[in-house]
Protein backbone atom coordinates (compact mmCIF):
# COMPACT_ATOMS: atom_id res chain seq x y z
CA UNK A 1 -40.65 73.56 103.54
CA UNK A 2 -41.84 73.12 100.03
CA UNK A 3 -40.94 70.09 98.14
CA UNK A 4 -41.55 68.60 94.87
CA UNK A 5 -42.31 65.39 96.15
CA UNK A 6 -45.21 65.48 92.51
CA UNK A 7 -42.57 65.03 90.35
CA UNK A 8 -41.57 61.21 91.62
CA UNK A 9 -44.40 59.07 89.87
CA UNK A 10 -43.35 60.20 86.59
CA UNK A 11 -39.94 60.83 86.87
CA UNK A 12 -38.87 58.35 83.92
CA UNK A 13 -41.58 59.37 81.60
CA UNK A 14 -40.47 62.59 81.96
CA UNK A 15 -36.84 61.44 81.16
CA UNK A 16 -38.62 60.30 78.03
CA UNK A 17 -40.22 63.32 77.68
CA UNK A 18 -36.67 65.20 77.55
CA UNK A 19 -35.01 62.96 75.11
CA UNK A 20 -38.28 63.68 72.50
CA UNK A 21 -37.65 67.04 73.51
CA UNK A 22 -34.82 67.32 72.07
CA UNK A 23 -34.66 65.21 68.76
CA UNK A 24 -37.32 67.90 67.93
CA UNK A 25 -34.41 70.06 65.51
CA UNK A 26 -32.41 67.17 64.94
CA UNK A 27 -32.62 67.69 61.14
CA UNK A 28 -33.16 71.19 61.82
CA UNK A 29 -30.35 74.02 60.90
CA UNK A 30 -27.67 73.66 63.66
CA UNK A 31 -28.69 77.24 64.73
CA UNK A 32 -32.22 75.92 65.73
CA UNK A 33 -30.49 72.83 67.43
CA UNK A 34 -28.77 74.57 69.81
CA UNK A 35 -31.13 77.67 69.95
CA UNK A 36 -33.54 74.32 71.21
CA UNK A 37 -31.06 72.78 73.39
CA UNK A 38 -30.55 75.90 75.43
CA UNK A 39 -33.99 76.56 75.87
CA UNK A 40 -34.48 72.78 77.34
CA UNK A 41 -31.51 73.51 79.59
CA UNK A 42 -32.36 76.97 80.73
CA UNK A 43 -34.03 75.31 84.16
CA UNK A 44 -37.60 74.81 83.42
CA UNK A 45 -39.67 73.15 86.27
CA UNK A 46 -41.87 70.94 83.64
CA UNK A 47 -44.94 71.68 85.77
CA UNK A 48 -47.24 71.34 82.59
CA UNK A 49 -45.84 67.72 81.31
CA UNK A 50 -45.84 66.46 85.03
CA UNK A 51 -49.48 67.36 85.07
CA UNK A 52 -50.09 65.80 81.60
CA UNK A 53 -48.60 62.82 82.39
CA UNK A 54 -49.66 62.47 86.45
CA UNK A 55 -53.25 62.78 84.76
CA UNK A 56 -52.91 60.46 82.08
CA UNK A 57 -51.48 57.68 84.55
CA UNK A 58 -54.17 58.27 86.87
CA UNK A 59 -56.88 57.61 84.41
CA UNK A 60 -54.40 54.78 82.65
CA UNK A 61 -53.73 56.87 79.09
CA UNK A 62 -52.09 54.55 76.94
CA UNK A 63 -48.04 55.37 77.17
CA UNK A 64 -46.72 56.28 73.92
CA UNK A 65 -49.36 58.92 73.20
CA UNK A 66 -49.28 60.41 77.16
CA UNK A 67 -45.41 60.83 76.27
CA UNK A 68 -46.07 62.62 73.17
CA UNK A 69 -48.59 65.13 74.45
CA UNK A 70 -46.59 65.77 77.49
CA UNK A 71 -43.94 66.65 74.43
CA UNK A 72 -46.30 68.65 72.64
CA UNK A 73 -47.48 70.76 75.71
CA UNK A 74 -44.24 71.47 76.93
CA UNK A 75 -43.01 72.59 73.58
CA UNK A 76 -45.67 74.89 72.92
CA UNK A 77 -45.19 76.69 76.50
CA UNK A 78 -41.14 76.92 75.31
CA UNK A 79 -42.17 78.70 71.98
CA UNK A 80 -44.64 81.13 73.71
CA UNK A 81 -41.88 81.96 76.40
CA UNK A 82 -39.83 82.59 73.41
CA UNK A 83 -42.04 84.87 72.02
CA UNK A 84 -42.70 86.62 75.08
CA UNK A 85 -39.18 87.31 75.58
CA UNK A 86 -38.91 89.10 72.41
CA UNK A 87 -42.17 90.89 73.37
CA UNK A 88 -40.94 91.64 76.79
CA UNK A 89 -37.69 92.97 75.82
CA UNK A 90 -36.25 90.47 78.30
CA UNK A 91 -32.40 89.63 78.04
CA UNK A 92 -32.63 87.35 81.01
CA UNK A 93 -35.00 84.22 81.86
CA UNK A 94 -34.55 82.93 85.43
CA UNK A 95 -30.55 84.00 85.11
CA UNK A 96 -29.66 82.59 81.75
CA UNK A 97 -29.25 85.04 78.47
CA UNK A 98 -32.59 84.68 76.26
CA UNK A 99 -32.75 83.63 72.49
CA UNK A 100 -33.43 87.04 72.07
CA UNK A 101 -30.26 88.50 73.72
CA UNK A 102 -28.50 86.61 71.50
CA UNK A 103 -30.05 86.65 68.33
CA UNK A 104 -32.33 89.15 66.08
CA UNK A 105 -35.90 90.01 66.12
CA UNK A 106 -36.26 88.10 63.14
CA UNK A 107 -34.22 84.96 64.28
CA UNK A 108 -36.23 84.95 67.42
CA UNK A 109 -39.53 85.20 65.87
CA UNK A 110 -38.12 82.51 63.17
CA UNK A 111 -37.10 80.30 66.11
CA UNK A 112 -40.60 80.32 68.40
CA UNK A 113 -42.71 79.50 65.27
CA UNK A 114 -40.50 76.23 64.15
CA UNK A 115 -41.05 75.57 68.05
CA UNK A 116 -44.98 75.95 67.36
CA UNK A 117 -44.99 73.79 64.84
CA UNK A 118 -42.92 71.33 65.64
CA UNK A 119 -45.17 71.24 69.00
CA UNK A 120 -48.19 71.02 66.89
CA UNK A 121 -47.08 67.92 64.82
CA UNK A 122 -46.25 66.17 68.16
CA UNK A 123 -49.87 67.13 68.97
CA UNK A 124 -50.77 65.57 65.79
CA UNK A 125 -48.95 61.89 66.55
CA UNK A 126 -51.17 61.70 69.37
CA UNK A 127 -53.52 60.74 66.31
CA UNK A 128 -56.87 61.72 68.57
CA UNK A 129 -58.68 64.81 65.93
CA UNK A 130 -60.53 66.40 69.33
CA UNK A 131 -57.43 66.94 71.37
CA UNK A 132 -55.69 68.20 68.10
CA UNK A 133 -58.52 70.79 67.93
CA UNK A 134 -58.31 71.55 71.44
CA UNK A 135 -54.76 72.52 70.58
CA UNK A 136 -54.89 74.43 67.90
CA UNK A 137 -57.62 76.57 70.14
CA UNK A 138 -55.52 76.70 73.04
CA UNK A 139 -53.21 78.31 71.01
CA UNK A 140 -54.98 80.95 69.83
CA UNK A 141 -56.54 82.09 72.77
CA UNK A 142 -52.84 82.39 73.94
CA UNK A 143 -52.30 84.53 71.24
CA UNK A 144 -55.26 86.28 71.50
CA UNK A 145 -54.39 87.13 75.34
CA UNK A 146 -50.79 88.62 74.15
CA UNK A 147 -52.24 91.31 71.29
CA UNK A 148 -55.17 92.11 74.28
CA UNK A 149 -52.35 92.83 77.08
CA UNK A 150 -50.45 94.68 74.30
CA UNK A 151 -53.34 97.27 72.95
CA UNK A 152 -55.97 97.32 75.66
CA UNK A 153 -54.71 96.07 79.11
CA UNK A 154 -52.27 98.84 80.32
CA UNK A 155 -53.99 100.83 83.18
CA UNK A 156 -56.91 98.70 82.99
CA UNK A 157 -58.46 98.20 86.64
CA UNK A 158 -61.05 95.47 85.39
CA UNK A 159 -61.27 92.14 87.56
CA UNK A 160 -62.66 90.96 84.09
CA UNK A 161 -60.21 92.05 81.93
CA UNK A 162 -57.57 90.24 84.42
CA UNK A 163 -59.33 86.69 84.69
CA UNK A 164 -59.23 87.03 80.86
CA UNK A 165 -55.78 87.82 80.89
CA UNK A 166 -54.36 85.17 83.12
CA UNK A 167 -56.82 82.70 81.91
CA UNK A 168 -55.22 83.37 78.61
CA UNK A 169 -51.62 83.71 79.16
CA UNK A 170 -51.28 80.43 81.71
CA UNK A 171 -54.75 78.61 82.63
CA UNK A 172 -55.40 77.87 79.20
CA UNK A 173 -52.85 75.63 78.15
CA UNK A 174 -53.39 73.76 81.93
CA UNK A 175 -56.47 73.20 81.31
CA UNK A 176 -55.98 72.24 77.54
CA UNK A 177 -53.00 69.68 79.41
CA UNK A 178 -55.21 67.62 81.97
CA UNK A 179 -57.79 67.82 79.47
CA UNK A 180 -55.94 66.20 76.59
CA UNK A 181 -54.59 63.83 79.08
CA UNK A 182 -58.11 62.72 79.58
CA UNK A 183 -59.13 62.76 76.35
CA UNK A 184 -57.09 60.01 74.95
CA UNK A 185 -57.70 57.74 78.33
CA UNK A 186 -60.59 55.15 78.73
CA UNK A 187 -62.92 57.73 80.58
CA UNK A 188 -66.76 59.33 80.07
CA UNK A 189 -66.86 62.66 78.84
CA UNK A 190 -67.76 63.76 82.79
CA UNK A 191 -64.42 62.73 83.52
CA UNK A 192 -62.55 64.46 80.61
CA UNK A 193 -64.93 67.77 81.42
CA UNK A 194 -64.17 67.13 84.90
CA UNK A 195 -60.32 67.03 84.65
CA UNK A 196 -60.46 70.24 82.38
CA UNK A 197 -62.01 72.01 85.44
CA UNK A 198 -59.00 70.64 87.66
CA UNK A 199 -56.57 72.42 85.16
CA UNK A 200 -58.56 75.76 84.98
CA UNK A 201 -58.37 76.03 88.24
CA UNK A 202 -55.09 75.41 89.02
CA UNK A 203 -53.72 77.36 85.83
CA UNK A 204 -55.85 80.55 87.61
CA UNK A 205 -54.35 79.72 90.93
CA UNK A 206 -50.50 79.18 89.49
CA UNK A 207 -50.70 83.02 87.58
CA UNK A 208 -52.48 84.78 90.49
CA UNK A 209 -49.43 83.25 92.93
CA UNK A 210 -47.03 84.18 90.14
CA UNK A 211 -48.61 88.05 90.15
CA UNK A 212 -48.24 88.29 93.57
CA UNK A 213 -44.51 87.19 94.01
CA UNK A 214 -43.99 89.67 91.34
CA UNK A 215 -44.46 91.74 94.95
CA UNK A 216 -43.09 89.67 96.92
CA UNK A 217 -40.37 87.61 95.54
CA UNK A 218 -36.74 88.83 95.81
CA UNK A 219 -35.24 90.13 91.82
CA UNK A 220 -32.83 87.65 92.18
CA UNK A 221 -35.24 84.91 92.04
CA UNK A 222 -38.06 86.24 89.75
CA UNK A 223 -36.09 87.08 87.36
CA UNK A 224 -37.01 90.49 87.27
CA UNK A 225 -37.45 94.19 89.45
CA UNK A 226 -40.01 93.66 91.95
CA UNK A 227 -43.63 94.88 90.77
CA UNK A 228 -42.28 94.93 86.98
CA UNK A 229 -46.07 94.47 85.71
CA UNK A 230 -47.39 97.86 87.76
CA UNK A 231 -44.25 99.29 86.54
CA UNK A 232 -45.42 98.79 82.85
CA UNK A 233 -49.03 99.52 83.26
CA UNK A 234 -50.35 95.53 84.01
CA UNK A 235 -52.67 95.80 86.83
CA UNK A 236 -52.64 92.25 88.53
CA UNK A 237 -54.59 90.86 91.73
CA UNK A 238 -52.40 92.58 94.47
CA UNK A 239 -53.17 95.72 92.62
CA UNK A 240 -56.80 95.05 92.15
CA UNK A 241 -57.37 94.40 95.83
CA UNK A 242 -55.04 97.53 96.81
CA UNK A 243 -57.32 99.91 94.46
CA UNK A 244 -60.19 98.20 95.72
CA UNK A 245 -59.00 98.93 99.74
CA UNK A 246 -57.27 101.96 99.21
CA UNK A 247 -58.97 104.50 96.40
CA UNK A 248 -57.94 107.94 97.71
CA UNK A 249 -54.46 106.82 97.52
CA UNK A 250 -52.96 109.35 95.21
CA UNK A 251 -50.54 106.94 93.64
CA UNK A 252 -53.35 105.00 92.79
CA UNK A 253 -54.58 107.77 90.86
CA UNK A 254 -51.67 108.58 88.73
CA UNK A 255 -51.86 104.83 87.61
CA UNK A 256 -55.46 104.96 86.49
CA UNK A 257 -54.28 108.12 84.64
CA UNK A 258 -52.03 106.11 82.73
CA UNK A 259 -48.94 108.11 84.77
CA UNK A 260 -47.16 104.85 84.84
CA UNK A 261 -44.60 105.20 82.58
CA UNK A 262 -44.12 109.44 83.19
CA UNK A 263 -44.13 109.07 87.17
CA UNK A 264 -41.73 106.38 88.34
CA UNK A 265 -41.65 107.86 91.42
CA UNK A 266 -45.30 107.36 91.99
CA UNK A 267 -45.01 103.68 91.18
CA UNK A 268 -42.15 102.88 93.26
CA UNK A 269 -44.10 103.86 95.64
CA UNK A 270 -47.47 102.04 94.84
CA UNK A 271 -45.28 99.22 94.75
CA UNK A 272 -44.05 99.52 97.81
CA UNK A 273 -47.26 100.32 99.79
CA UNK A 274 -48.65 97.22 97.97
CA UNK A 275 -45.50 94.79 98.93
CA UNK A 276 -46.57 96.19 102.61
CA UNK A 277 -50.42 95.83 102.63
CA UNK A 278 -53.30 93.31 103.14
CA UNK A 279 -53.62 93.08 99.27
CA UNK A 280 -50.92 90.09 99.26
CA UNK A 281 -52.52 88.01 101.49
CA UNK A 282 -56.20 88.70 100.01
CA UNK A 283 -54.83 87.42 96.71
CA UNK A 284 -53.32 84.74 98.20
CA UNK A 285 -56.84 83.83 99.52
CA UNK A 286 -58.01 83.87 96.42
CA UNK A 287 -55.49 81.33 94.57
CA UNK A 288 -56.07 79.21 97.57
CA UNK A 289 -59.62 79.34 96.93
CA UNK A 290 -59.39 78.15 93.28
CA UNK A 291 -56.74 75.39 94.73
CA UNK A 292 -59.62 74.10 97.01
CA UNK A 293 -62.12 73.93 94.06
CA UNK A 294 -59.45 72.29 92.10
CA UNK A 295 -58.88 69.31 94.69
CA UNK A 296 -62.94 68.97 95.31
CA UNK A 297 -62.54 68.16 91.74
CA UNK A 298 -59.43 65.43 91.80
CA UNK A 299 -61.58 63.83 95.19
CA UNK A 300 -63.95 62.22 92.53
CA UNK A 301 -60.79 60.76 90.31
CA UNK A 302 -59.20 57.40 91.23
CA UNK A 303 -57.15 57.08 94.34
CA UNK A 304 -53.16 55.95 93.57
CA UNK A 305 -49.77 57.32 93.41
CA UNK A 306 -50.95 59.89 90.68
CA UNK A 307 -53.56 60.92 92.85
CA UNK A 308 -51.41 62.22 96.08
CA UNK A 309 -48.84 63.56 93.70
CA UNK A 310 -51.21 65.63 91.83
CA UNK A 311 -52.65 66.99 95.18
CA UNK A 312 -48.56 67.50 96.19
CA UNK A 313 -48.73 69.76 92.99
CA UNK A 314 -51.51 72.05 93.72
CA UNK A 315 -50.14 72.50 97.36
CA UNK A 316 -47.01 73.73 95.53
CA UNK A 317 -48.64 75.88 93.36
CA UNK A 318 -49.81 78.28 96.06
CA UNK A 319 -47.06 77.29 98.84
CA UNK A 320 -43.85 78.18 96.13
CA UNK A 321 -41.75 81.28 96.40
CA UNK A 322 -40.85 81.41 92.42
């Protein structure tokens, strides 16, 4: 049974992360309020603060500024899911109506990039010039990843292209989270390197598990029709492993032929002989692999509370079913 057993050590910081949360459009238009307030309420799991802040405790990060980059980090994922929404065409987001489905193109748009700023100049109160940098990066290489998925990834059977991909679109701003949190605590620089390692590899491990219950997860719970990535040309793990195992599978061919979009009937059917072959488990093998390089890292970081909960957390991450 999974639990989230990661989230106890923190749980009033993150209350304190909430309330920060949402003062963000307080003097805002009232639109933008509530456009906020939904977003905060629409059932996020606030993996990426938890690991901020179970970080920053561990290596005793001075409280006021671990709150406000736990702020910062979690408001920057919100306005990229906005964005990606809009991108996506996506009406719903885990059962609840998107800002999107409500609004314009334009009000969306309008809405994620007060979100990125507002997320920046909690970044900024953190008063620390590196980790403000490291932002400011981290957010373009998320960008970056979006316009590459958009003009060059459909169809694209590349391990290196997907590594890229998912490196940009989730491990990124992981890394860029127990990073930070090291940053501003009383550590060496082999520390702060160290911890930026943890995140990369659990922010490769969290999309590759994510990829693969795009298989196997039911719609009702992702959010989504099962294998909606193949279905629009994204070639994830599963499908890398299945191309890799199964070549002369004529399916297979009509994807690489860019057939994904003309021949539904062909994809239903890759997706199907994918949901029932050894491709699942193989990429399963390989997020568990980056989880074990992940907690050789934390072995080396004090032992405590913060400790147990962050290896809780990366069992999660490749034991969760959404």
């Amino acid at each position: 049974m999974i639990t989230t057993r990661f989230f106890t050590p923190v749980q009033e910081e993150l209350q304190e992360v909430e309330a920060l949360l949402h003062c963000q459009a307080r003097d805002a238009h009232p639109d933008l309020c509530a456009a906020l307030d939904h977003l905060l309420a629409s059932g996020g799991k606030r993996i990426r603060p938890t690991l901020g802040l179970l970080t920053g405790r561990m290596l005793a990060a001075p409280h006021p500024k671990l709150i406000t980059l736990a702020a910062a980090v979690e408001l920057l994922h919100t306005a990229t899911l906005v964005h990606d929404d809009l991108i996506d065409g996506a009406l719903l987001r885990r059962g609840i109506p998107t800002i999107n489905a409500q609004w314009s193109p334009p009000a969306t748009v309008l809405t994620g990039d007060f979100l990125f700023a507002r997320a920046a100049k909690l970044a900024a109160e953190t008063d620390h010039l590196p980790l403000m940098k490291s932002f400011a990066d981290t957010l373009a290489t998320i960008v970056n990843g979006e316009l590459t998925q958009l003009f060059a990834a459909r169809g694209l059977a590349s391990r290196e292209n997907y590594y890229q991909r998912i490196y940009a679109k989730t491990a990124s701003l992981m890394e860029m989270t127990t990073r930070a949190a090291a940053m501003i605590s009383p550590v060496e620089a082999a520390v702060v390197e160290a911890m930026r390692r943890f995140g990369y590899e659990l922010g490769m491990a969290f999309q590759m598990v994510d990829d693969l219950l795009d298989f196997t997860g039911q719609q009702a719970d992702v959010g989504k029709p099962v294998g909606s990535d193949l279905r629009q040309g994204l070639i994830t793990l599963p499908t890398l492993y299945y191309i890799e195992n199964h070549p002369e599978d004529e399916d297979v061919e009509v994807l690489l032929k860019g057939g994904y979009l003309s021949e539904p009937g062909h994809m239903e059917s890759l997706v199907q002989s994918i949901r029932d072959s050894e491709a699942i488990q193989q990429a399963l093998a390989e997020a568990r692999q980056s989880i074990g390089r992940a907690l050789e890292i934390l072995a080396g970081m004090p032992p405590g509370i913060e400790h147990q909960a962050l290896q809780a957390l990366a069992d999660y991450i490749v034991d969760r079913n959404t």
